[in-house]
PDB file of N, CA and C in Angstrom:
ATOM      1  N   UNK A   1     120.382 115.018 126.000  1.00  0.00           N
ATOM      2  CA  UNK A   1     120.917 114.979 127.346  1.00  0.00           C
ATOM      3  C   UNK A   1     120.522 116.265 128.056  1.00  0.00           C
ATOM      4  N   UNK A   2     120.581 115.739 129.424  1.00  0.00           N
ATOM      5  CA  UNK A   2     120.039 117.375 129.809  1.00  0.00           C
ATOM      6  C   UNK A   2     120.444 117.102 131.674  1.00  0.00           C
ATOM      7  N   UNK A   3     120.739 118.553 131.899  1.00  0.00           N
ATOM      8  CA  UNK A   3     121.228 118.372 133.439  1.00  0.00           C
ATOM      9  C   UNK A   3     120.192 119.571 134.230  1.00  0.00           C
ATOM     10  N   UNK A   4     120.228 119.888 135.490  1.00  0.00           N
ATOM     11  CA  UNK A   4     119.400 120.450 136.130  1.00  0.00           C
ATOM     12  C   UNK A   4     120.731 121.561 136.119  1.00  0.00           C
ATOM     13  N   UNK A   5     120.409 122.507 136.353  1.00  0.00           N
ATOM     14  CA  UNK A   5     121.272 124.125 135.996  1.00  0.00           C
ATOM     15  C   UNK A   5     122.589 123.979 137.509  1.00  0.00           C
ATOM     16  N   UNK A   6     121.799 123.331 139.053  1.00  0.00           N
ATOM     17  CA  UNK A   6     122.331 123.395 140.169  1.00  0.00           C
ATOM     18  C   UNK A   6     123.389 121.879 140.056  1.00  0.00           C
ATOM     19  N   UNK A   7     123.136 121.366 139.253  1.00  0.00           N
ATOM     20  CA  UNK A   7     124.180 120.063 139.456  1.00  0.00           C
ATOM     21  C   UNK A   7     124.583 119.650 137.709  1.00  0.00           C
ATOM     22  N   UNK A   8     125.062 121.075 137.317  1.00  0.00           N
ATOM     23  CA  UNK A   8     125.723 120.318 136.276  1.00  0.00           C
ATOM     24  C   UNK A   8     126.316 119.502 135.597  1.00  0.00           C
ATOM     25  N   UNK A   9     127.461 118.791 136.159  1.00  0.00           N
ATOM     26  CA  UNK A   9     127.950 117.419 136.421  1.00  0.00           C
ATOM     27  C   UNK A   9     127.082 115.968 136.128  1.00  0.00           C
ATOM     28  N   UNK A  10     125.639 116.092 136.456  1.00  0.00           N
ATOM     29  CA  UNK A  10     125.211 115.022 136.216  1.00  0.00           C
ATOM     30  C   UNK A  10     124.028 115.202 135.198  1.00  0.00           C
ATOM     31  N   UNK A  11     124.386 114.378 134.310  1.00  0.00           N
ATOM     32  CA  UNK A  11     123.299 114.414 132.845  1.00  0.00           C
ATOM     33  C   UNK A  11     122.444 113.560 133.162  1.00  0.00           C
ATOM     34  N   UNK A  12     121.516 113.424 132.689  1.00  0.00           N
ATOM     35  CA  UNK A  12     120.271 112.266 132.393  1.00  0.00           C
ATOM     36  C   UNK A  12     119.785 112.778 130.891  1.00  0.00           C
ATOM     37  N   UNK A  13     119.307 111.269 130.787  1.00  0.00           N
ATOM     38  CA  UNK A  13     118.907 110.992 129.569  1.00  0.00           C
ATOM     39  C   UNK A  13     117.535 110.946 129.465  1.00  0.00           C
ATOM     40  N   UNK A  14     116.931 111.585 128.649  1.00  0.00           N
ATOM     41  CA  UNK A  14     115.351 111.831 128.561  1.00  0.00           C
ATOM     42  C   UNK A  14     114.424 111.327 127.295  1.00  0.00           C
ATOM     43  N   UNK A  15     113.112 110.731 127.193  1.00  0.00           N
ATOM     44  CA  UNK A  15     112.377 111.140 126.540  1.00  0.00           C
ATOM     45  C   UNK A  15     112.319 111.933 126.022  1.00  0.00           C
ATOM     46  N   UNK A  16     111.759 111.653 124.067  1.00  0.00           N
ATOM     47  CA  UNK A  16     111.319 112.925 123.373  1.00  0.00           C
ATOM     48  C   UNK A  16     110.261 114.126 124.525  1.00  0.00           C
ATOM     49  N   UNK A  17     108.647 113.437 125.071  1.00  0.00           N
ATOM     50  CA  UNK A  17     107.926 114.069 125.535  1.00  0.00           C
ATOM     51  C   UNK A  17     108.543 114.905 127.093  1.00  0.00           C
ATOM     52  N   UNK A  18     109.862 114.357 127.634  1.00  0.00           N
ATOM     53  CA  UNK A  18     110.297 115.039 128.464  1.00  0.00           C
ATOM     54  C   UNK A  18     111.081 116.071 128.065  1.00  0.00           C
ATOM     55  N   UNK A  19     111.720 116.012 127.228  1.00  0.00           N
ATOM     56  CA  UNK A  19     112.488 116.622 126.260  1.00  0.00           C
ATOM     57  C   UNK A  19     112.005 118.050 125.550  1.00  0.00           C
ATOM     58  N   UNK A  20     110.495 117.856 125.219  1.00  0.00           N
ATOM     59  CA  UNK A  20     109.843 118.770 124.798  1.00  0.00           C
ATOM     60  C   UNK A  20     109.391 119.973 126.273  1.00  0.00           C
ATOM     61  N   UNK A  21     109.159 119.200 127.380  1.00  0.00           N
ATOM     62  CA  UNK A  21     108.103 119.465 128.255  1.00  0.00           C
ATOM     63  C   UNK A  21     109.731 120.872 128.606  1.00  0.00           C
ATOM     64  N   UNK A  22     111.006 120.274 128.945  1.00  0.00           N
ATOM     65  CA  UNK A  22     111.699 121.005 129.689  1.00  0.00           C
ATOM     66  C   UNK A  22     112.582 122.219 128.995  1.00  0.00           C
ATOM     67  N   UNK A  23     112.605 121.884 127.562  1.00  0.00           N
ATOM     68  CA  UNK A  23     112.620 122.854 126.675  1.00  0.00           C
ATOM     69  C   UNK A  23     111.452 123.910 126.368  1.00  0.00           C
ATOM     70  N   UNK A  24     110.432 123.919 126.550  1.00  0.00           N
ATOM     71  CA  UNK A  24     109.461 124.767 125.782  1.00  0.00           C
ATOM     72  C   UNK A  24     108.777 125.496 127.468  1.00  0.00           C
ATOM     73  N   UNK A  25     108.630 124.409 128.713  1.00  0.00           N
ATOM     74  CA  UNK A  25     107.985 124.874 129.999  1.00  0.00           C
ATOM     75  C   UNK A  25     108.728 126.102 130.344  1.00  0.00           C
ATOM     76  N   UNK A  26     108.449 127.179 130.637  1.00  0.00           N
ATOM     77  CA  UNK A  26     109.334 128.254 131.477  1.00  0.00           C
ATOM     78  C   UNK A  26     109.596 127.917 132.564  1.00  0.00           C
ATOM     79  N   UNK A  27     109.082 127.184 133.388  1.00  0.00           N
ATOM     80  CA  UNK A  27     109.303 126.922 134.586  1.00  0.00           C
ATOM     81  C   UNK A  27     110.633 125.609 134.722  1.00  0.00           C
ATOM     82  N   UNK A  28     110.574 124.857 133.815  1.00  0.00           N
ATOM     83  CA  UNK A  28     111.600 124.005 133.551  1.00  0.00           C
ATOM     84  C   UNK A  28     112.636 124.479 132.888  1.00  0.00           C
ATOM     85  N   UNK A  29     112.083 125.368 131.645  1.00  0.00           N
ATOM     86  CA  UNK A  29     113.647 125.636 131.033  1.00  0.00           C
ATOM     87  C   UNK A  29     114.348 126.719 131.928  1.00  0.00           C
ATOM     88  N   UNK A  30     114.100 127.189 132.775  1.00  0.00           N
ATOM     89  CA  UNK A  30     115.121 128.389 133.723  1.00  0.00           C
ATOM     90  C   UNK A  30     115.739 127.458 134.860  1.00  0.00           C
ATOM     91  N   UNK A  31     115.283 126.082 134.701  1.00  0.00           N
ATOM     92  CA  UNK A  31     116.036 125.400 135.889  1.00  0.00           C
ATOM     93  C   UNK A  31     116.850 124.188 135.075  1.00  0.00           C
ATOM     94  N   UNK A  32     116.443 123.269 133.941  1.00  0.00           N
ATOM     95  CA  UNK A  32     117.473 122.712 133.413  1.00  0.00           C
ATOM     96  C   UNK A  32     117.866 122.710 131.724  1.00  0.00           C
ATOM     97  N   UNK A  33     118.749 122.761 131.570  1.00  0.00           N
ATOM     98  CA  UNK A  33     119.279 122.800 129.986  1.00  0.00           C
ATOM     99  C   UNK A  33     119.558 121.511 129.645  1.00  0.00           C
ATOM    100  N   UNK A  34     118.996 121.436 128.248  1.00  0.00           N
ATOM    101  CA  UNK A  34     119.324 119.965 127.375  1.00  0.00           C
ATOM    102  C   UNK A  34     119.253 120.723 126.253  1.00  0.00           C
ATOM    103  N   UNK A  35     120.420 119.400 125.647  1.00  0.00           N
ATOM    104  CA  UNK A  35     120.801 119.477 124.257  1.00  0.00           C
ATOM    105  C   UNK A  35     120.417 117.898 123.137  1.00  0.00           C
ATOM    106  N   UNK A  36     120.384 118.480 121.770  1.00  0.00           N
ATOM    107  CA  UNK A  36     119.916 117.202 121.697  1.00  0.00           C
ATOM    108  C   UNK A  36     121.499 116.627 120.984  1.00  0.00           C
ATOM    109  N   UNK A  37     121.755 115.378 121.250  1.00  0.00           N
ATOM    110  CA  UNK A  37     123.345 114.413 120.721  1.00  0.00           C
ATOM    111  C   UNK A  37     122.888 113.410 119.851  1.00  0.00           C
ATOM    112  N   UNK A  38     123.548 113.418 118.780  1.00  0.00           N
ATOM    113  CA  UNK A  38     123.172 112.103 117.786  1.00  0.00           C
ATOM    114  C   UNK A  38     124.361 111.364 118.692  1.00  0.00           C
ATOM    115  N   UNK A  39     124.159 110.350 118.320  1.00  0.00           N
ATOM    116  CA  UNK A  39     124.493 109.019 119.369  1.00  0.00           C
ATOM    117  C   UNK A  39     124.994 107.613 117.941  1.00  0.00           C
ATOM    118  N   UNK A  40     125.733 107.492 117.767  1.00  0.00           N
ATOM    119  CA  UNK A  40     125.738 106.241 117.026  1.00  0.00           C
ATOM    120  C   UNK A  40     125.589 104.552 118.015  1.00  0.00           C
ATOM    121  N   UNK A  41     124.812 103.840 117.857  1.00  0.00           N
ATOM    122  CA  UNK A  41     124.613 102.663 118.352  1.00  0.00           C
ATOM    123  C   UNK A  41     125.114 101.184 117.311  1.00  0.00           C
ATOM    124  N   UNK A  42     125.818 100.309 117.625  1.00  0.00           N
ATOM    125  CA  UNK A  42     126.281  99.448 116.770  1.00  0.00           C
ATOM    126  C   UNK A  42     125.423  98.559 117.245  1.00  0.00           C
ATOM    127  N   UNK A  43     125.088  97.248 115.902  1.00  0.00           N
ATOM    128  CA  UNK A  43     124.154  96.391 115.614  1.00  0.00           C
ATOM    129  C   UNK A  43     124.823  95.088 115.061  1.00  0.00           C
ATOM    130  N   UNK A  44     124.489  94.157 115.450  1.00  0.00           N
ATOM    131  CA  UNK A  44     124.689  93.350 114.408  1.00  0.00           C
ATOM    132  C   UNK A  44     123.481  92.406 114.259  1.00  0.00           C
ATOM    133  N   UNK A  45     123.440  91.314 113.376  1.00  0.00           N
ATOM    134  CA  UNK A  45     121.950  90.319 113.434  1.00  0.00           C
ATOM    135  C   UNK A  45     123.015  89.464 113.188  1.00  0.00           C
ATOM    136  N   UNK A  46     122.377  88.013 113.228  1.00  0.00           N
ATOM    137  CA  UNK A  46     122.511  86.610 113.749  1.00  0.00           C
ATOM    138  C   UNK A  46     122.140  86.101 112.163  1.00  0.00           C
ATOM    139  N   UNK A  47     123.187  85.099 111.578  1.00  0.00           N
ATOM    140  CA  UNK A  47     122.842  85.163 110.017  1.00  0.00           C
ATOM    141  C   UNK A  47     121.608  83.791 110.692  1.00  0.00           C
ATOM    142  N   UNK A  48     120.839  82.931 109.511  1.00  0.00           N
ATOM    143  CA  UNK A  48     119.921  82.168 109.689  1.00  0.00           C
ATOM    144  C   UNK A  48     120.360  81.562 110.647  1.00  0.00           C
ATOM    145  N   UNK A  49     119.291  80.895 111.386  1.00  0.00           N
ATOM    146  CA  UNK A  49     119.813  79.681 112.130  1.00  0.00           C
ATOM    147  C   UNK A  49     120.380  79.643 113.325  1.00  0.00           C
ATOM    148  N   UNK A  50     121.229  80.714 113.914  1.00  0.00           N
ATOM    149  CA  UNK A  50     122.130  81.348 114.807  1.00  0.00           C
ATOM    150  C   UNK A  50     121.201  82.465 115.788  1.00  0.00           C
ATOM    151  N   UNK A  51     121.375  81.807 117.088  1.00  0.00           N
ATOM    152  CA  UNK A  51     121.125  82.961 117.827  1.00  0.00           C
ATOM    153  C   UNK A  51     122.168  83.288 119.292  1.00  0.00           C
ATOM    154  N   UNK A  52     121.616  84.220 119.754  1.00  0.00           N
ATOM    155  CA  UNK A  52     122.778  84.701 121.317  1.00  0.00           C
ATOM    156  C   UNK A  52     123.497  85.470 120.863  1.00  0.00           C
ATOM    157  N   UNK A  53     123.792  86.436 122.114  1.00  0.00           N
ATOM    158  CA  UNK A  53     124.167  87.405 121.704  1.00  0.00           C
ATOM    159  C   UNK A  53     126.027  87.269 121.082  1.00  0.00           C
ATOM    160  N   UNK A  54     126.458  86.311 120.807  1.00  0.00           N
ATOM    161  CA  UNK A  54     127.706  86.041 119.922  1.00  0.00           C
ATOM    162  C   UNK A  54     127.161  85.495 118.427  1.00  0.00           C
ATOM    163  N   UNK A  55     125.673  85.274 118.198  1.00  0.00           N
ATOM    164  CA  UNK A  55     125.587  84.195 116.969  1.00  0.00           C
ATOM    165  C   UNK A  55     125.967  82.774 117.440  1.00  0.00           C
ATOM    166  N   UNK A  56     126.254  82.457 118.729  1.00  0.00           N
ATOM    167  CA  UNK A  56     127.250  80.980 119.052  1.00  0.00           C
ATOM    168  C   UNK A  56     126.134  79.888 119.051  1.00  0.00           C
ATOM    169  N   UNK A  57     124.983  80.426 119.390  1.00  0.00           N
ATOM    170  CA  UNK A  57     123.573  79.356 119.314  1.00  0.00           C
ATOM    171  C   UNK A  57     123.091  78.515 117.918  1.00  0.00           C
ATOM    172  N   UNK A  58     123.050  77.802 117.561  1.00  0.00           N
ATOM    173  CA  UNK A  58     122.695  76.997 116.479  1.00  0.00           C
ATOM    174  C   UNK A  58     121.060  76.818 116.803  1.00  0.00           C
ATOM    175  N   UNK A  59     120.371  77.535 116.379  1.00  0.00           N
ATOM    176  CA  UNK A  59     118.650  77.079 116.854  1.00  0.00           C
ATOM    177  C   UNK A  59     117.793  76.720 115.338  1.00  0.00           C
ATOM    178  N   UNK A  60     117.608  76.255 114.459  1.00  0.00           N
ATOM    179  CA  UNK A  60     116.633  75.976 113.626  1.00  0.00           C
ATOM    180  C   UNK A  60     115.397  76.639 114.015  1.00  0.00           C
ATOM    181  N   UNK A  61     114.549  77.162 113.183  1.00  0.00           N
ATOM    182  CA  UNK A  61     113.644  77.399 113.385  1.00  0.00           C
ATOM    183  C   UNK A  61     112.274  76.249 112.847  1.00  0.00           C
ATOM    184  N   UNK A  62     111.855  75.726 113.212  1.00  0.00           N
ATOM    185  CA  UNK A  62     110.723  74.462 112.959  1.00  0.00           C
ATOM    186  C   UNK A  62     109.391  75.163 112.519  1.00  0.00           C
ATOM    187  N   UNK A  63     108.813  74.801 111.205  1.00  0.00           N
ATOM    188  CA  UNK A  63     107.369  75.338 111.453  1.00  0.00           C
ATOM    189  C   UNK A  63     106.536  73.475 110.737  1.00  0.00           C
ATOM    190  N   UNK A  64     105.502  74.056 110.983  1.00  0.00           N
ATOM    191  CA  UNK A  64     104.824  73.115 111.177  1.00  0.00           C
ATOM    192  C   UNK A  64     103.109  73.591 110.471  1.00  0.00           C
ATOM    193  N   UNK A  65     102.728  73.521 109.509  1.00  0.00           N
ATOM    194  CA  UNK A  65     101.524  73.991 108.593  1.00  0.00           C
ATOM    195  C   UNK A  65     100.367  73.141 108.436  1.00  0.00           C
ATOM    196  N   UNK A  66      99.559  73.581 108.639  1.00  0.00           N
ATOM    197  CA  UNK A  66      98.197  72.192 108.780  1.00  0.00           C
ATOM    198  C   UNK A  66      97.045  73.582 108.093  1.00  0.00           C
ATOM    199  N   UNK A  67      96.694  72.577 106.710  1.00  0.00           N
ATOM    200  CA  UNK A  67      95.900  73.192 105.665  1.00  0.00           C
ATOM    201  C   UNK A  67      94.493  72.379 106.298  1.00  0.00           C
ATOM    202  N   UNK A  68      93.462  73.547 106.541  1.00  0.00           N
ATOM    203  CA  UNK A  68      92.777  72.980 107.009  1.00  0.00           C
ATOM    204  C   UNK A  68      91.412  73.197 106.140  1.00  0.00           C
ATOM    205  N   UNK A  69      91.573  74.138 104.809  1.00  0.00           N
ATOM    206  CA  UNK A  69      90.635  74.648 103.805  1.00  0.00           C
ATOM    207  C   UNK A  69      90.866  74.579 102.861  1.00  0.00           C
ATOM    208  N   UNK A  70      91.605  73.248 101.732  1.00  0.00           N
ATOM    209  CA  UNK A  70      90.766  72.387 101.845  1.00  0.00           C
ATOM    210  C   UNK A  70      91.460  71.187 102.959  1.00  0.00           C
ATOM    211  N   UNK A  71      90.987  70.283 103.605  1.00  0.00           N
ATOM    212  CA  UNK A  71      91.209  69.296 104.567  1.00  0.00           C
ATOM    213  C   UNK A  71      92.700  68.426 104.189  1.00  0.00           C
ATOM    214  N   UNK A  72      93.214  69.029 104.038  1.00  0.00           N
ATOM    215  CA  UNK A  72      94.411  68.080 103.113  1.00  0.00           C
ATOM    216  C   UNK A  72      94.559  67.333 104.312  1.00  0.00           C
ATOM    217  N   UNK A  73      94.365  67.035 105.321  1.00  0.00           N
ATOM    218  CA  UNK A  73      94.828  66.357 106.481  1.00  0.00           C
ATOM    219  C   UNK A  73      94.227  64.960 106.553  1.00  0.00           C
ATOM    220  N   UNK A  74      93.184  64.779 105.611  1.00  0.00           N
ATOM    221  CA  UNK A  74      91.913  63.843 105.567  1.00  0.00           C
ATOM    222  C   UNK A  74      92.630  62.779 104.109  1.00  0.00           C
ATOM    223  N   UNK A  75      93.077  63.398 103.861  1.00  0.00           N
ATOM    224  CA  UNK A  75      93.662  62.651 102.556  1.00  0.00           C
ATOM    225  C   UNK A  75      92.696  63.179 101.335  1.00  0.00           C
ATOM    226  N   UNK A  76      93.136  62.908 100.008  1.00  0.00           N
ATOM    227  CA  UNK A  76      92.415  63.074  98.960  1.00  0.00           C
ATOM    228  C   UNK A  76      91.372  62.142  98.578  1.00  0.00           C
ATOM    229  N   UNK A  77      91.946  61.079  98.287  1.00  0.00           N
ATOM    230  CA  UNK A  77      91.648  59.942  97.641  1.00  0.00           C
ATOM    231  C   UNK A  77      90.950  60.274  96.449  1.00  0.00           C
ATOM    232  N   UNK A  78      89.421  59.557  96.241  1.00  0.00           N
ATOM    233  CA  UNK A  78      89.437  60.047  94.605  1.00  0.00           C
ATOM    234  C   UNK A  78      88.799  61.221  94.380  1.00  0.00           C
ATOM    235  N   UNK A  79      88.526  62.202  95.491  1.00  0.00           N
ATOM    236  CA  UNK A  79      87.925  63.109  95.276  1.00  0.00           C
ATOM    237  C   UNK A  79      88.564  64.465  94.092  1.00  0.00           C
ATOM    238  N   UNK A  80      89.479  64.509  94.426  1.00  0.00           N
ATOM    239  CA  UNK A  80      90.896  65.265  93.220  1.00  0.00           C
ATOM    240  C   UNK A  80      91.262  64.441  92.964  1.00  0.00           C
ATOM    241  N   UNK A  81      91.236  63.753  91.572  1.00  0.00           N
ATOM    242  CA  UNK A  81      92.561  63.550  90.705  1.00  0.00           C
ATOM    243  C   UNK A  81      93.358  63.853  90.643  1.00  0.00           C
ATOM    244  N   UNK A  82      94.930  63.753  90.273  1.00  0.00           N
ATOM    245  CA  UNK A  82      95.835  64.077  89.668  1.00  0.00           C
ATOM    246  C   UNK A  82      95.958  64.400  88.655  1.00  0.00           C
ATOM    247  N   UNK A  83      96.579  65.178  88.069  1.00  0.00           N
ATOM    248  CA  UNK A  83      97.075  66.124  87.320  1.00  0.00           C
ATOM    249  C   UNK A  83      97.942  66.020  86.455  1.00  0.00           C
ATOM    250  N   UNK A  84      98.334  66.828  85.323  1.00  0.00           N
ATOM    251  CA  UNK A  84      99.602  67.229  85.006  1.00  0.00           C
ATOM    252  C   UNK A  84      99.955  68.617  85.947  1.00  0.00           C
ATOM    253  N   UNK A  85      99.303  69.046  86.399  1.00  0.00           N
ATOM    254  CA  UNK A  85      99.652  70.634  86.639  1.00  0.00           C
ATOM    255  C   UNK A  85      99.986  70.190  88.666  1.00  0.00           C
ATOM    256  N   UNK A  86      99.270  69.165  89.239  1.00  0.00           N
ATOM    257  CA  UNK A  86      99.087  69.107  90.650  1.00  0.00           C
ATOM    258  C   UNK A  86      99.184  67.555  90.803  1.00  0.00           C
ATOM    259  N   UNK A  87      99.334  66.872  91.915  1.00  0.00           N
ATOM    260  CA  UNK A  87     100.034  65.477  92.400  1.00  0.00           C
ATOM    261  C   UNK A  87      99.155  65.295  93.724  1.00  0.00           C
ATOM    262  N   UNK A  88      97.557  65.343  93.686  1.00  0.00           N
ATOM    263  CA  UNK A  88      97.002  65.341  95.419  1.00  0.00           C
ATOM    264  C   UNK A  88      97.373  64.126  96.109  1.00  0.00           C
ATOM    265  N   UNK A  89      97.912  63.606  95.435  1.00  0.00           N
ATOM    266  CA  UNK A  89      98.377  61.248  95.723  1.00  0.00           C
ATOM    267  C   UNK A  89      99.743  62.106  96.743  1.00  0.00           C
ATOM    268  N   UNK A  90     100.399  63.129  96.658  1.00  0.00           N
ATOM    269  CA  UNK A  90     101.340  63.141  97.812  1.00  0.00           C
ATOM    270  C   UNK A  90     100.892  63.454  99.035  1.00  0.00           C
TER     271      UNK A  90
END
């Protein structure tokens, strides 16, 4: 936080690179002082499925995968067999 020296009363909130500029500039630091404040900010996340800012949204997320190397989209037929280890007939 940092205020201009003539209007103490009012803080602003700065950038690291402003932050640096008005601390280290002579010409800035004889006109405003800042300090630096740890700040705690509260968080929460949205368990699966849930969004908005209450969690009150029910949204699924849908995906949708298309193997295109090898063509699984083309079907197998007898080109792969089946397997014990793999099932290409699904």
């Amino acid at each position: 936080m940092c205020h201009i020296n003539s209007a103490p009363d009012q803080k602003y909130r700065v950038t690291n690179e402003s932050f640096a500029y008005l601390t280290t500039l002579p010409f800035y630091a004889k006109r405003a002082t800042c300090k630096m404040e740890e700040v705690e900010n509260y968080a929460c996340l949205c368990p699966a499925g849930f969004t908005g800012v209450y969690c009150q949204y029910q949204d699924y997320t849908k995906c949708y995968v298309n193997i295109t190397q090898p063509a699984l989209y083309k079907g197998c037929k007898d080109e792969y067999p089946d397997s014990e280890d793999y099932l290409y007939s699904i």
